[in-house]
N, C-alpha and C. Protein backbone atom coordinates (compact mmCIF):
# COMPACT_ATOMS: atom_id res chain seq x y z
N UNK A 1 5.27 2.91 2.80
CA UNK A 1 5.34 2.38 1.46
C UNK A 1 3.92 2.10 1.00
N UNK A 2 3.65 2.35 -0.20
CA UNK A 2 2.48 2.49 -0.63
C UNK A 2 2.30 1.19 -1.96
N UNK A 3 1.82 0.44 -2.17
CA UNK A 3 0.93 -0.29 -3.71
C UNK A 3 -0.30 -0.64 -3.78
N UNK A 4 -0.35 -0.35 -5.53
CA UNK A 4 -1.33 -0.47 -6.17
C UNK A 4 -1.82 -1.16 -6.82
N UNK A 5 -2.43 -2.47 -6.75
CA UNK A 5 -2.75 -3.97 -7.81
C UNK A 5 -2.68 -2.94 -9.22
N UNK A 6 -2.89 -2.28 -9.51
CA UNK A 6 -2.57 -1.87 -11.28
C UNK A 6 -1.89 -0.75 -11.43
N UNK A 7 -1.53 0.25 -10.27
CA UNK A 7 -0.11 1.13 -10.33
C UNK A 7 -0.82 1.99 -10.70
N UNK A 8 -1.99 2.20 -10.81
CA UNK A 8 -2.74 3.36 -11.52
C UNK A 8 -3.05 4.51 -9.82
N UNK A 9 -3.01 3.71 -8.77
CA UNK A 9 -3.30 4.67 -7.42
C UNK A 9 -2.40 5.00 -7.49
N UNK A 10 -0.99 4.54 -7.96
CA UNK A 10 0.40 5.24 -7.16
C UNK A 10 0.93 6.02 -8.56
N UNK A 11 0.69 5.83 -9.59
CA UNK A 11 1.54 6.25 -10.47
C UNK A 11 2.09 7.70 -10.52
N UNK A 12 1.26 8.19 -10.39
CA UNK A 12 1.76 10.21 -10.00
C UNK A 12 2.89 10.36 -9.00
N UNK A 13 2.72 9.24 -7.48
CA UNK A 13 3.39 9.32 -6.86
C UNK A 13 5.21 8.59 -6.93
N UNK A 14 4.68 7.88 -7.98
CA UNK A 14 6.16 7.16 -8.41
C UNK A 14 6.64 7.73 -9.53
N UNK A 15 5.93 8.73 -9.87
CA UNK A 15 6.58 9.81 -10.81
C UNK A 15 7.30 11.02 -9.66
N UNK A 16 6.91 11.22 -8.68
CA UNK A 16 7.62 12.11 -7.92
C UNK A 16 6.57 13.07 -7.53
N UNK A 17 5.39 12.98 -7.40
CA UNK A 17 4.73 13.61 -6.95
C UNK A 17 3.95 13.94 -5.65
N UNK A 18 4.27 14.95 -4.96
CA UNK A 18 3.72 14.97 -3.41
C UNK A 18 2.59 13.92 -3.25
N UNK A 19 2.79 13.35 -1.67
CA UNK A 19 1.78 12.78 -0.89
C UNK A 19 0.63 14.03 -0.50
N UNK A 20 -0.46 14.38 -0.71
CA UNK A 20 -0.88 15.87 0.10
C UNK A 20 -1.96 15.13 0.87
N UNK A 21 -1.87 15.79 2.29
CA UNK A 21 -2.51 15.64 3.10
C UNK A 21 -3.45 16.61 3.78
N UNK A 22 -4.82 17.36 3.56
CA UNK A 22 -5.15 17.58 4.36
C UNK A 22 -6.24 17.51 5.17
N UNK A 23 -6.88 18.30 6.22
CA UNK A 23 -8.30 17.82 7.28
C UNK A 23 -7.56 18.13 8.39
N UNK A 24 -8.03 17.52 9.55
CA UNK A 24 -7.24 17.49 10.66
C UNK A 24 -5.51 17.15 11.02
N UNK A 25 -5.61 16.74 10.02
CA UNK A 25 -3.68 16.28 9.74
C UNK A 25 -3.57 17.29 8.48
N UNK A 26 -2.60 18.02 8.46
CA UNK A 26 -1.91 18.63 7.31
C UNK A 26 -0.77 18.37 6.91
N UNK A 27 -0.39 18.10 5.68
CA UNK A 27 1.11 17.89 5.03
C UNK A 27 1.37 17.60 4.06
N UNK A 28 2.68 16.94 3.70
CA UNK A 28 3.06 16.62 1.89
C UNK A 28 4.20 15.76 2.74
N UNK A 29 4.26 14.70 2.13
CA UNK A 29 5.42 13.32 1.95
C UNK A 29 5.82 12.98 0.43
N UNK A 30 6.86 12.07 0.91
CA UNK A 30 6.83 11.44 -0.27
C UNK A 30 7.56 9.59 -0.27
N UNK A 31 6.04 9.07 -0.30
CA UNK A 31 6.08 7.93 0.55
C UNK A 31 6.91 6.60 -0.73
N UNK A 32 7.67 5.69 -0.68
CA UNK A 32 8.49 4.79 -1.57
C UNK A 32 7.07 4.12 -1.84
N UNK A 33 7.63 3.33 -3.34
CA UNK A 33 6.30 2.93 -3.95
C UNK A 33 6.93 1.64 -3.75
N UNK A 34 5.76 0.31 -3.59
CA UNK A 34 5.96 -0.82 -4.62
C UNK A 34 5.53 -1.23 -4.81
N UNK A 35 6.90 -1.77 -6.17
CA UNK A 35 6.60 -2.55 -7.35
C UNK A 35 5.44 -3.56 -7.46
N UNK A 36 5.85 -4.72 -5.98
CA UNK A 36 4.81 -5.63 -6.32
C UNK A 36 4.13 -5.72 -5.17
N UNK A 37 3.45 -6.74 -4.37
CA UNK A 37 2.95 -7.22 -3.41
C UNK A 37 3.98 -7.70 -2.53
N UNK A 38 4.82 -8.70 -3.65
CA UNK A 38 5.83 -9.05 -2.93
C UNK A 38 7.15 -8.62 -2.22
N UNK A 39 7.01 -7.33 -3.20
CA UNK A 39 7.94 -5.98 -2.20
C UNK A 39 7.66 -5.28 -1.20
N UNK A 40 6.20 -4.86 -1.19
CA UNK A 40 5.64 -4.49 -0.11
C UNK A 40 5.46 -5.83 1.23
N UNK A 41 5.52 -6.98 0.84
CA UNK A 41 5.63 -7.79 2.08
C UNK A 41 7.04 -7.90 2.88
N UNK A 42 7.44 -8.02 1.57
CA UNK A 42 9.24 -8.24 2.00
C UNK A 42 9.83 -7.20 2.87
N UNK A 43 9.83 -5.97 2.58
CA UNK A 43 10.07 -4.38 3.38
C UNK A 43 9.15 -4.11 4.83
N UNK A 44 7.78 -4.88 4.61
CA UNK A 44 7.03 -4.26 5.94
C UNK A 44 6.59 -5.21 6.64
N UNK A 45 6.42 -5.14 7.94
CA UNK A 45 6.21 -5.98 8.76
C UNK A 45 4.44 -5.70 9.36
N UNK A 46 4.22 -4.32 9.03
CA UNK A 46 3.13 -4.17 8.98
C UNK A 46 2.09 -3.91 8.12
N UNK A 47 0.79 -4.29 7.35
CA UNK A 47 0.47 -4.19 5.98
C UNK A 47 -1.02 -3.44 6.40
N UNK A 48 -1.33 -2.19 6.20
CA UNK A 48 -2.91 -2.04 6.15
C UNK A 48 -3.52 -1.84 4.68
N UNK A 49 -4.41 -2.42 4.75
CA UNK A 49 -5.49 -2.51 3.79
C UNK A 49 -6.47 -1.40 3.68
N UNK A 50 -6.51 -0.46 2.74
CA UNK A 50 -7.26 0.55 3.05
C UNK A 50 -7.50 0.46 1.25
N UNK A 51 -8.77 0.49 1.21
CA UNK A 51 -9.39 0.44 -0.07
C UNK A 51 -10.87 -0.39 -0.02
N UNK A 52 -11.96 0.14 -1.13
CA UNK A 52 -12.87 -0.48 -0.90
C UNK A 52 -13.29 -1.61 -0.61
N UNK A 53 -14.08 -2.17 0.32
CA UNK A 53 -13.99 -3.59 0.41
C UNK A 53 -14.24 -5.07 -0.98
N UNK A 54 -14.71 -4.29 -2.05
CA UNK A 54 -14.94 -5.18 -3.10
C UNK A 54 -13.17 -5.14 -3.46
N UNK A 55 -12.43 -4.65 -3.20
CA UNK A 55 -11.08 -4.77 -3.83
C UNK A 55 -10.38 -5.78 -3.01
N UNK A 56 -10.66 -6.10 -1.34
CA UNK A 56 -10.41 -6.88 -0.29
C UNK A 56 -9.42 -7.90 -1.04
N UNK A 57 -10.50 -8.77 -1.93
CA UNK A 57 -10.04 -9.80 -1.96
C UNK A 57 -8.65 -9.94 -3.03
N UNK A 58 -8.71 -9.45 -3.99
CA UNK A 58 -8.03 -9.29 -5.27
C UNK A 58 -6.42 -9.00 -4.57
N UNK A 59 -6.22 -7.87 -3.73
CA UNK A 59 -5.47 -7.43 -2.62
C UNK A 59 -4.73 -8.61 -1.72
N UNK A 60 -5.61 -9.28 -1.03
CA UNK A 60 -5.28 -10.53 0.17
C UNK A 60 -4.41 -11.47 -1.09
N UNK A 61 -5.56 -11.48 -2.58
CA UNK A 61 -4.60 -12.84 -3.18
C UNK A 61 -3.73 -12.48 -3.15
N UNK A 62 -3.62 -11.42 -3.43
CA UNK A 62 -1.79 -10.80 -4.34
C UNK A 62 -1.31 -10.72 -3.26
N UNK A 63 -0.95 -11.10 -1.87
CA UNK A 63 -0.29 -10.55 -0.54
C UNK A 63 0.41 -12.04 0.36
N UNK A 64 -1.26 -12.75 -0.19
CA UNK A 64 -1.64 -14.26 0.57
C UNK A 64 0.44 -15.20 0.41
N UNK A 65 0.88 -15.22 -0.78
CA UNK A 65 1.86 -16.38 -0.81
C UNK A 65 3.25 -15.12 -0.40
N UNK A 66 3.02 -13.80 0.04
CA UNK A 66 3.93 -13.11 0.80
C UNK A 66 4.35 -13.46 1.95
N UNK A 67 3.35 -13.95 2.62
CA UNK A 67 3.16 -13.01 4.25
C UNK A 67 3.61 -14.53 5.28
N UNK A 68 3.87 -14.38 6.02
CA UNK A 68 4.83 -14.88 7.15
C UNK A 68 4.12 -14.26 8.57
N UNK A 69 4.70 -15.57 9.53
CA UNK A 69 4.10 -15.20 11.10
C UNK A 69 4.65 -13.72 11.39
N UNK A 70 5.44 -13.05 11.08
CA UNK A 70 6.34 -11.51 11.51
C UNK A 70 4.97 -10.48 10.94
N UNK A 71 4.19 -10.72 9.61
CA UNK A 71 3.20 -9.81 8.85
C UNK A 71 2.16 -9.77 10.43
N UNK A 72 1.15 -8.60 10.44
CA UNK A 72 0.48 -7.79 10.25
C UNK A 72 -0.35 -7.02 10.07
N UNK A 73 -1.48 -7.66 9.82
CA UNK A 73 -2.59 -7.23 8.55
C UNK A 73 -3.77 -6.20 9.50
N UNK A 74 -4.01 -4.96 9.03
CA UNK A 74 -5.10 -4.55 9.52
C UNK A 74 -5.49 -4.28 8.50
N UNK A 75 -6.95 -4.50 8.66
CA UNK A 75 -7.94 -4.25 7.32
C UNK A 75 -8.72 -2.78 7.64
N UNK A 76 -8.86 -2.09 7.07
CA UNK A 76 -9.55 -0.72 7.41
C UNK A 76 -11.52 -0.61 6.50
């Protein structure tokens, strides 16, 4: 599951548009989007953070009043 603090990273993909993958891994998915922070906490037990680090924080707020001892977090 994939989100985006402004839906603008995922939006193509929540229109229905392939995941494409390639490099050493090759492929196409098509990964569930969400809505909020709080959907993405609620559904996963595991959360990585992959985005520039100036976005870090903006990210953690929107996640911070989710997350529970069961969360997760790797930061990339």
């Amino acid at each position: 599951m994939l989100w985006s603090p402004s839906g603008q990273g995922t939006a193509a993909l929540a229109a229905g548009a392939p995941l494409v993958a390639t490099g050493a891994l090759e492929g196409e998915s098509a990964p569930r989007i969400a809505a909020s922070a709080a959907d993405l906490a609620r559904e996963n037990a595991v959360l990585m953070i992959a985005l520039p680090a100036y976005g870090h924080k903006a990210v953690l707020d929107a996640l911070a009043p989710h997350l529970g001892a069961q969360h997760r977090i790797i930061i990339s």
